[in-house]
N, C-alpha and C. Protein backbone atom coordinates (compact mmCIF):
# COMPACT_ATOMS: atom_id res chain seq x y z
N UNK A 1 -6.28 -17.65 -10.56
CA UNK A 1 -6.49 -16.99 -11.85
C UNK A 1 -7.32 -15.73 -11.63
N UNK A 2 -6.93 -14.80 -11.93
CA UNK A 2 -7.61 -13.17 -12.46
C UNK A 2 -8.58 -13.39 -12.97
N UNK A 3 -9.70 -12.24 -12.51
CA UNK A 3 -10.49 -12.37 -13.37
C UNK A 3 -10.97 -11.03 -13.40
N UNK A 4 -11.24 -10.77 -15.42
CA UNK A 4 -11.72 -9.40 -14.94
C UNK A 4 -13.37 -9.01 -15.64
N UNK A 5 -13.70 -8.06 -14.85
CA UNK A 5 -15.16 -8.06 -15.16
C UNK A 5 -15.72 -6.47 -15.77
N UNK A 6 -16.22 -6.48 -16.69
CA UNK A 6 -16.51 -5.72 -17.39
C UNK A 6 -17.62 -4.88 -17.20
N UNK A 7 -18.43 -5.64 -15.96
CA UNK A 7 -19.74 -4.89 -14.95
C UNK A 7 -20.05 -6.14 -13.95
N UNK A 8 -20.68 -5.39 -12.80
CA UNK A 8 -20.63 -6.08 -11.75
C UNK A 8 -22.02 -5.54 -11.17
N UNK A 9 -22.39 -6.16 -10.02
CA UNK A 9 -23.48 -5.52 -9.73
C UNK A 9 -23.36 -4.32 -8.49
N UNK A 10 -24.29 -3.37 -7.97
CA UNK A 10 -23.57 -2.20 -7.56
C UNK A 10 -24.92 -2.01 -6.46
N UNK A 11 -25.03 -2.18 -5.19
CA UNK A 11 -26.44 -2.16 -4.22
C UNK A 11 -26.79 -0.77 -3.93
N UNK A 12 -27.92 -0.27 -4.12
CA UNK A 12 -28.09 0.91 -3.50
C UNK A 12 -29.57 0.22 -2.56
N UNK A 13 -28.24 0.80 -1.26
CA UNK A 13 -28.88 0.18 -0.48
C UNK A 13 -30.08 1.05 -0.06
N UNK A 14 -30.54 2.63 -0.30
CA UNK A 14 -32.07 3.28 -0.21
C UNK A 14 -33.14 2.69 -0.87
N UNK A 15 -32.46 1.80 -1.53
CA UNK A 15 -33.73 1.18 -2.66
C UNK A 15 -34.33 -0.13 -1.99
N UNK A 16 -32.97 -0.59 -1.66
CA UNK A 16 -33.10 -2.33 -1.58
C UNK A 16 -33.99 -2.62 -0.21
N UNK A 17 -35.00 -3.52 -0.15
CA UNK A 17 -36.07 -4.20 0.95
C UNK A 17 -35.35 -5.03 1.57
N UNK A 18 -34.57 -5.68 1.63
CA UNK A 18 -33.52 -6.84 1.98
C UNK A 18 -34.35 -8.06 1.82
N UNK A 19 -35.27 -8.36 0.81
CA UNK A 19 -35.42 -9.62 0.52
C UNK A 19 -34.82 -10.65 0.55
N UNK A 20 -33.77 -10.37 -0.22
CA UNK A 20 -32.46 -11.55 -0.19
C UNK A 20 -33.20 -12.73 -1.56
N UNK A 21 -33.73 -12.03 -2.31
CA UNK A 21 -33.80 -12.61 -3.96
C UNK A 21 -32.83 -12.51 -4.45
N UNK A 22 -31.75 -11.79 -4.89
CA UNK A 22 -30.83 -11.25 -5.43
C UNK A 22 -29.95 -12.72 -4.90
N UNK A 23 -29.82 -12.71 -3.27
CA UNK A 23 -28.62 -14.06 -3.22
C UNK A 23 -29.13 -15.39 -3.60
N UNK A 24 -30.59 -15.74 -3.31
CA UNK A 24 -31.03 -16.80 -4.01
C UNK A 24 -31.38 -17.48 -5.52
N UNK A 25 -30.72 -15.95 -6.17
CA UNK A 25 -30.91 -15.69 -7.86
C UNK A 25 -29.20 -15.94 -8.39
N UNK A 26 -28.54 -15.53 -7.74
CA UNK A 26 -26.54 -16.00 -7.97
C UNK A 26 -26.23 -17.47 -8.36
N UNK A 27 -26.16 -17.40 -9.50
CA UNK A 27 -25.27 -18.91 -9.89
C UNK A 27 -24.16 -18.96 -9.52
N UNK A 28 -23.12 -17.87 -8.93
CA UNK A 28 -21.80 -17.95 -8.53
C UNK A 28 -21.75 -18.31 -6.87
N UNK A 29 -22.92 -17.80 -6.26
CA UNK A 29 -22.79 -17.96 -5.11
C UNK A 29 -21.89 -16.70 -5.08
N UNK A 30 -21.58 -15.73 -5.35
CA UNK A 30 -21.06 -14.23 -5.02
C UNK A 30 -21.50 -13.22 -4.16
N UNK A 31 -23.37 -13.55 -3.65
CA UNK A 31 -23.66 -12.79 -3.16
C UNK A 31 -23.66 -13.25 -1.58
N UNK A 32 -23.69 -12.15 -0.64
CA UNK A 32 -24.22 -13.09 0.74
C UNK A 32 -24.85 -11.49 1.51
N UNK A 33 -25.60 -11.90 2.77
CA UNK A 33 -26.03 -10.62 2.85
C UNK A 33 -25.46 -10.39 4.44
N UNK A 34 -25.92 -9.54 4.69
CA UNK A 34 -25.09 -8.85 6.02
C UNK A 34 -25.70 -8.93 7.37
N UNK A 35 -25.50 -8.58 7.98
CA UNK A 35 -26.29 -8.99 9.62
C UNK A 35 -28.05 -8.15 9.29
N UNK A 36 -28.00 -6.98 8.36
CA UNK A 36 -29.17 -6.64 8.63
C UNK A 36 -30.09 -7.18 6.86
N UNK A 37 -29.90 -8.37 6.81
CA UNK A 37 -30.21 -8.56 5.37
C UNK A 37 -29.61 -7.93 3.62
N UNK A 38 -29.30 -6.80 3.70
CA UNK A 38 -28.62 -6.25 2.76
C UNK A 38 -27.29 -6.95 2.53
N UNK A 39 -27.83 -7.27 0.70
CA UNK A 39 -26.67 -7.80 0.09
C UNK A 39 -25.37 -7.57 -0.44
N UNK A 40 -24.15 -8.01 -0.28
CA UNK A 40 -23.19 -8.05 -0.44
C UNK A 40 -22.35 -8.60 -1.88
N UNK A 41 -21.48 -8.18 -2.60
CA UNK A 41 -21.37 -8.48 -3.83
C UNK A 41 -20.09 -9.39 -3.62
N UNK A 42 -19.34 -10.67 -3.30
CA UNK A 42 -18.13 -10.57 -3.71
C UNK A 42 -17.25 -10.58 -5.34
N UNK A 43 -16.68 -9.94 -5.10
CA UNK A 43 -16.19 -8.73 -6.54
C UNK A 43 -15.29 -9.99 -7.15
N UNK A 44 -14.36 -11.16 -6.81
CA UNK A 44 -13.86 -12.26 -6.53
C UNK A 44 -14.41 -13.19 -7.09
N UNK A 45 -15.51 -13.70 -6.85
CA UNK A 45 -16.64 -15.13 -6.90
C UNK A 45 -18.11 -14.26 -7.99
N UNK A 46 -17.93 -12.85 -8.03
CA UNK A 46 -18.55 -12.36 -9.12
C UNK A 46 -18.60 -12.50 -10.87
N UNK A 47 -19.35 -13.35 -11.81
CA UNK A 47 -18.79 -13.03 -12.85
C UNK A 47 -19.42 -12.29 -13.68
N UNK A 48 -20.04 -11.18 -12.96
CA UNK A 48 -21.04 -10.49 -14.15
C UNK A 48 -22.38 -10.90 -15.15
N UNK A 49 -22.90 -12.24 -14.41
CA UNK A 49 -23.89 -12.08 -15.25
C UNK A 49 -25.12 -11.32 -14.74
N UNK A 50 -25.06 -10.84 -13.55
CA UNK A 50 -26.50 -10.02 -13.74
C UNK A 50 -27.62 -11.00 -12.90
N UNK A 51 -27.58 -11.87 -12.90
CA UNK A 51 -29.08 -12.53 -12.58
C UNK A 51 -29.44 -11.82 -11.04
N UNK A 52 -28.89 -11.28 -10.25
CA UNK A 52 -29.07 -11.09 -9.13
C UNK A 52 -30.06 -9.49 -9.07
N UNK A 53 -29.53 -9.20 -10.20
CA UNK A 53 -29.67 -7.65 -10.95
C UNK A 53 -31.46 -7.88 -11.34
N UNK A 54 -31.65 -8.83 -12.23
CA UNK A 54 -32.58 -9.33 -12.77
C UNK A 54 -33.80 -10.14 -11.38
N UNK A 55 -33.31 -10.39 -10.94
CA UNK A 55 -34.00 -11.15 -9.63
C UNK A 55 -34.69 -10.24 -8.71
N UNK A 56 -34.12 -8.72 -8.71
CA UNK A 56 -34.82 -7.28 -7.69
C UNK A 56 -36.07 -7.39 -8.33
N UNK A 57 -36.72 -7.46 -7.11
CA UNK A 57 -38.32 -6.66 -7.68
C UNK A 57 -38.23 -5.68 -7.49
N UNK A 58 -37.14 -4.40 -6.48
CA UNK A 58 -37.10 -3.10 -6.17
C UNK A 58 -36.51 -2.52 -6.80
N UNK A 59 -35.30 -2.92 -8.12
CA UNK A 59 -34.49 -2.24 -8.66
C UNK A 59 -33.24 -1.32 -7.95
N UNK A 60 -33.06 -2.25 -7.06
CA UNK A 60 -32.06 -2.00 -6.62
C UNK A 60 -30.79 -2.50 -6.52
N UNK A 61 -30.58 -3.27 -7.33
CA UNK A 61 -29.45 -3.54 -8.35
C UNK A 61 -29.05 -3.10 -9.55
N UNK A 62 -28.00 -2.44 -9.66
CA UNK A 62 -27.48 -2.00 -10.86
C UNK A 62 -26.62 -1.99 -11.80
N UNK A 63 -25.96 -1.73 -12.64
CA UNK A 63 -24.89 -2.37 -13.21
C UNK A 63 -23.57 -1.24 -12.87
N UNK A 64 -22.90 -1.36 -12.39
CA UNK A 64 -21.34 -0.58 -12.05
C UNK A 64 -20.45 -0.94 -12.94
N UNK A 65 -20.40 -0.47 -13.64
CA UNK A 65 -18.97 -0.84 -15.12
C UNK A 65 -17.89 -0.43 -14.36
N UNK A 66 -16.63 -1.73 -14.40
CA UNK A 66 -15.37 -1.58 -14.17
C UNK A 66 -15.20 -2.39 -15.23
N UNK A 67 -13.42 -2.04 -14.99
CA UNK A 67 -12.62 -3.30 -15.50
C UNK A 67 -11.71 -3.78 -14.27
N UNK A 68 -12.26 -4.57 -13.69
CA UNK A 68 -11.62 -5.12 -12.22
C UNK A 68 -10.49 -6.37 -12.62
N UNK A 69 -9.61 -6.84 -11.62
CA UNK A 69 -8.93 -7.66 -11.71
C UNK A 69 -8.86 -8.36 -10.35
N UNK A 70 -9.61 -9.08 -10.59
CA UNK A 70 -9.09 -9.73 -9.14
C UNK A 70 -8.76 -10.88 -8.43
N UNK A 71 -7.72 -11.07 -7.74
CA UNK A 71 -6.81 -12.10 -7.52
C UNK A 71 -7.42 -13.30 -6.74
C-alpha cells in the first residue's frame, strides 16, 4: 500500500551533532543513522509525524513538504 505524506522530515546535516535522539524519538522506526552517526529518513516507513523533528535539541530537523507516494 502507498503512502503519501504531506511533510516529512528533511536533515541538515551542518546543524545536526549526531546524537541519534531523533532515531530513538521515531515511533515508525523510519529513522536509522549512517556509519558516521547522522540520521537517515526512510521516506517508505516515514509517516510524518514529526517526533524525530521534535526530539532535536539542535534543530536540525525540519519539515520538507511533499506530496510523496511511496511504494
Amino acid at each position: 500500500m502507498a503512502r503519501k505524506l504531506a511533510q516529512r522530515p528533511e536533515v541538515d546535516r551542518a546543524r545536526c551533532d549526531a546524537c541519534g535522539l531523533c532515531f530513538v524519538a521515531c515511533p515508525e522506526g523510519a529513522m536509522a543513522l549512517d556509519h558516521d552517526g547522522f540520521p537517515l529518513v526512510d521516506d517508505v516507513r516515514c509517516g510524518g509525524c514529526l517526533a524525530c523533528a521534535r526530539a532535536c535539541p539542535v534543530g536540525a530537523l525540519g519539515v520538507a513538504h511533499a506530496a510523496r507516494c511511496a511504494a
